[in-house]
Protein backbone atom coordinates (compact mmCIF):
# COMPACT_ATOMS: atom_id res chain seq x y z
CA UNK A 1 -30.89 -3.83 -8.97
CA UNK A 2 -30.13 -7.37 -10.27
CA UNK A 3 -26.94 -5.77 -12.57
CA UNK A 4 -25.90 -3.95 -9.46
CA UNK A 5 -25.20 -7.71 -7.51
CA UNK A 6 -24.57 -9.22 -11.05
CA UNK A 7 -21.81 -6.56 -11.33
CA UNK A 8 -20.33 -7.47 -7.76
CA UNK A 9 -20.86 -10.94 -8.41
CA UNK A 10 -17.98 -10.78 -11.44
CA UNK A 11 -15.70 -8.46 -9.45
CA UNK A 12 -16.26 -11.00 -6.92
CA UNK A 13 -15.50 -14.04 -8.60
CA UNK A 14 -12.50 -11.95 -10.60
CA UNK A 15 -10.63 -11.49 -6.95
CA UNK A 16 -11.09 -14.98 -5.99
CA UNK A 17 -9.26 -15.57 -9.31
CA UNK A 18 -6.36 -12.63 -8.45
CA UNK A 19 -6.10 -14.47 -4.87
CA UNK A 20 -5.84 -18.11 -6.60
CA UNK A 21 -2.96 -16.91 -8.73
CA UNK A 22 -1.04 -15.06 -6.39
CA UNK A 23 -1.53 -17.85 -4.13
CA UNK A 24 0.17 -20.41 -7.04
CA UNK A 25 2.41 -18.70 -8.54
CA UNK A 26 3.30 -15.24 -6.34
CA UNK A 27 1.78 -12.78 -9.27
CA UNK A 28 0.50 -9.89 -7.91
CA UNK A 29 -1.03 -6.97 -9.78
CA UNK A 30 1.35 -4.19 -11.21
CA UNK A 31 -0.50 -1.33 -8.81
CA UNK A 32 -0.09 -3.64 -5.10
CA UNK A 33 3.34 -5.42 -6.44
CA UNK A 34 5.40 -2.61 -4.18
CA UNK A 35 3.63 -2.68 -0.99
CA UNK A 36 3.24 -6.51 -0.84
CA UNK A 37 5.53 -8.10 1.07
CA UNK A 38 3.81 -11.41 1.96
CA UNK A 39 2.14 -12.96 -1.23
CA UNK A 40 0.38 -15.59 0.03
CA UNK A 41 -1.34 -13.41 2.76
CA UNK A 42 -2.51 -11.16 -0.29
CA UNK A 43 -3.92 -14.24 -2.40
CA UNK A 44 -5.49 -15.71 0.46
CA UNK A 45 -7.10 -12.44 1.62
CA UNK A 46 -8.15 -11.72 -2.26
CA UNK A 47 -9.45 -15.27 -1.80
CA UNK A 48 -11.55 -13.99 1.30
CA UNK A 49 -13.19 -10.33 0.07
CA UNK A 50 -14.14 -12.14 -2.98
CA UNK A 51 -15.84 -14.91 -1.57
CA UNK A 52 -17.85 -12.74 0.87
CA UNK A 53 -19.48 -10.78 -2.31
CA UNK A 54 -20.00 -13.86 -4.40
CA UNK A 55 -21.68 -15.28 -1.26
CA UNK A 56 -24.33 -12.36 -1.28
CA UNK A 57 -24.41 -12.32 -5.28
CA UNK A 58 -25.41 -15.87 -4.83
CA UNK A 59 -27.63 -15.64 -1.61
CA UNK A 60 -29.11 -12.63 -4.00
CA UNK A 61 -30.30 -14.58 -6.77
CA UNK A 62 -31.24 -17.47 -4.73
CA UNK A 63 -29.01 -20.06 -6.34
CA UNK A 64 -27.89 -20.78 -2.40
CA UNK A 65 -30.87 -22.10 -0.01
CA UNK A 66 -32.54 -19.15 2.12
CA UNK A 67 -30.63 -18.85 5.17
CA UNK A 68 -31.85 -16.08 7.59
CA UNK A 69 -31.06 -12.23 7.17
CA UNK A 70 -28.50 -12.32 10.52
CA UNK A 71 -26.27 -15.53 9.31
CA UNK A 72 -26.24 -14.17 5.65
CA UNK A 73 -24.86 -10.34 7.37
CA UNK A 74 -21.92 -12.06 9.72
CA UNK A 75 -20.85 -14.61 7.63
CA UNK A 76 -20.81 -12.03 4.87
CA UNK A 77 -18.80 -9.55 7.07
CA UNK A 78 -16.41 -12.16 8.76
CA UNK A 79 -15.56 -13.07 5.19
CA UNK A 80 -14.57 -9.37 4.39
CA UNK A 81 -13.19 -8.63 7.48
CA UNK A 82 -10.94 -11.25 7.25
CA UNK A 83 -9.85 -11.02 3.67
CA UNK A 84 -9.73 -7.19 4.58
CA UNK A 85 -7.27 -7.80 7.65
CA UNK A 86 -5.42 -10.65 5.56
CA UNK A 87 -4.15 -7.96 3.09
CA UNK A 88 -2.96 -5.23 5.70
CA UNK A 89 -0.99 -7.49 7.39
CA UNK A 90 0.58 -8.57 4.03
CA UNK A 91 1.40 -5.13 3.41
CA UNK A 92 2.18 -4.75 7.29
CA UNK A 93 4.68 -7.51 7.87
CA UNK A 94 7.99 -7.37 6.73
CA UNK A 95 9.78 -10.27 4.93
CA UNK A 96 12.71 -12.15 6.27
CA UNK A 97 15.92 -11.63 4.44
CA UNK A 98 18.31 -14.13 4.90
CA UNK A 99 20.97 -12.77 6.65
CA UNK A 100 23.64 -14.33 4.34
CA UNK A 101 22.74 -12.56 1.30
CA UNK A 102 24.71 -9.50 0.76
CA UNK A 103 22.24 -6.25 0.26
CA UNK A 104 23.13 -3.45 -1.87
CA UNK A 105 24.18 -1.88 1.41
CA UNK A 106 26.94 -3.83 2.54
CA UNK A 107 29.31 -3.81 -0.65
């Protein structure tokens, strides 16, 4: 069981990594680079997810002090939830264009 969490634990701390890149420099993985059209929602909801699962890697392997069963299970799902919700709506939301650009349309 212990390589199961260990396993999360590095996909875990490899999206907090994804988020903190896209969140400096606006890099976002080849599959996800077309849908995205807020970065920095997507980093900071990569940010998010993968904090939740190293939270319960850590809370796993006791490295964190006990807390009870309940605050580990919402704090854990608020995390995801909100990393979850953070990269719909970055897919969701549309950009602003600035209206003095010309798009390929209007030539």
């Amino acid at each position: 069981m212990a390589w199961v969490v260990g396993t999360g634990l590095f996909l875990g701390l490899l999206a907090i990594a994804l988020g903190f890149v896209t969140l400096r420099t606006g890099w976002i993985l080849p599959t996800a680079r077309r849908h995205v059209t807020k970065p920095q929602l997507h980093g900071l909801g990569g940010m998010f997810t993968g904090s939740s699962v190293v939270l319960q890697g850590l809370f796993y392997f006791r490295v964190l002090p006990s807390v009870s069963w309940e605050a580990r299970f919402f704090l854990g799902n608020a995390l995801l939830f909100t990393g979850l919700l953070l990269i719909v709506l970055s897919q969701l939301l549309s950009s602003r264009r600035n209206p003095d650009q010309a798009g390929p349309s209007a030539v």
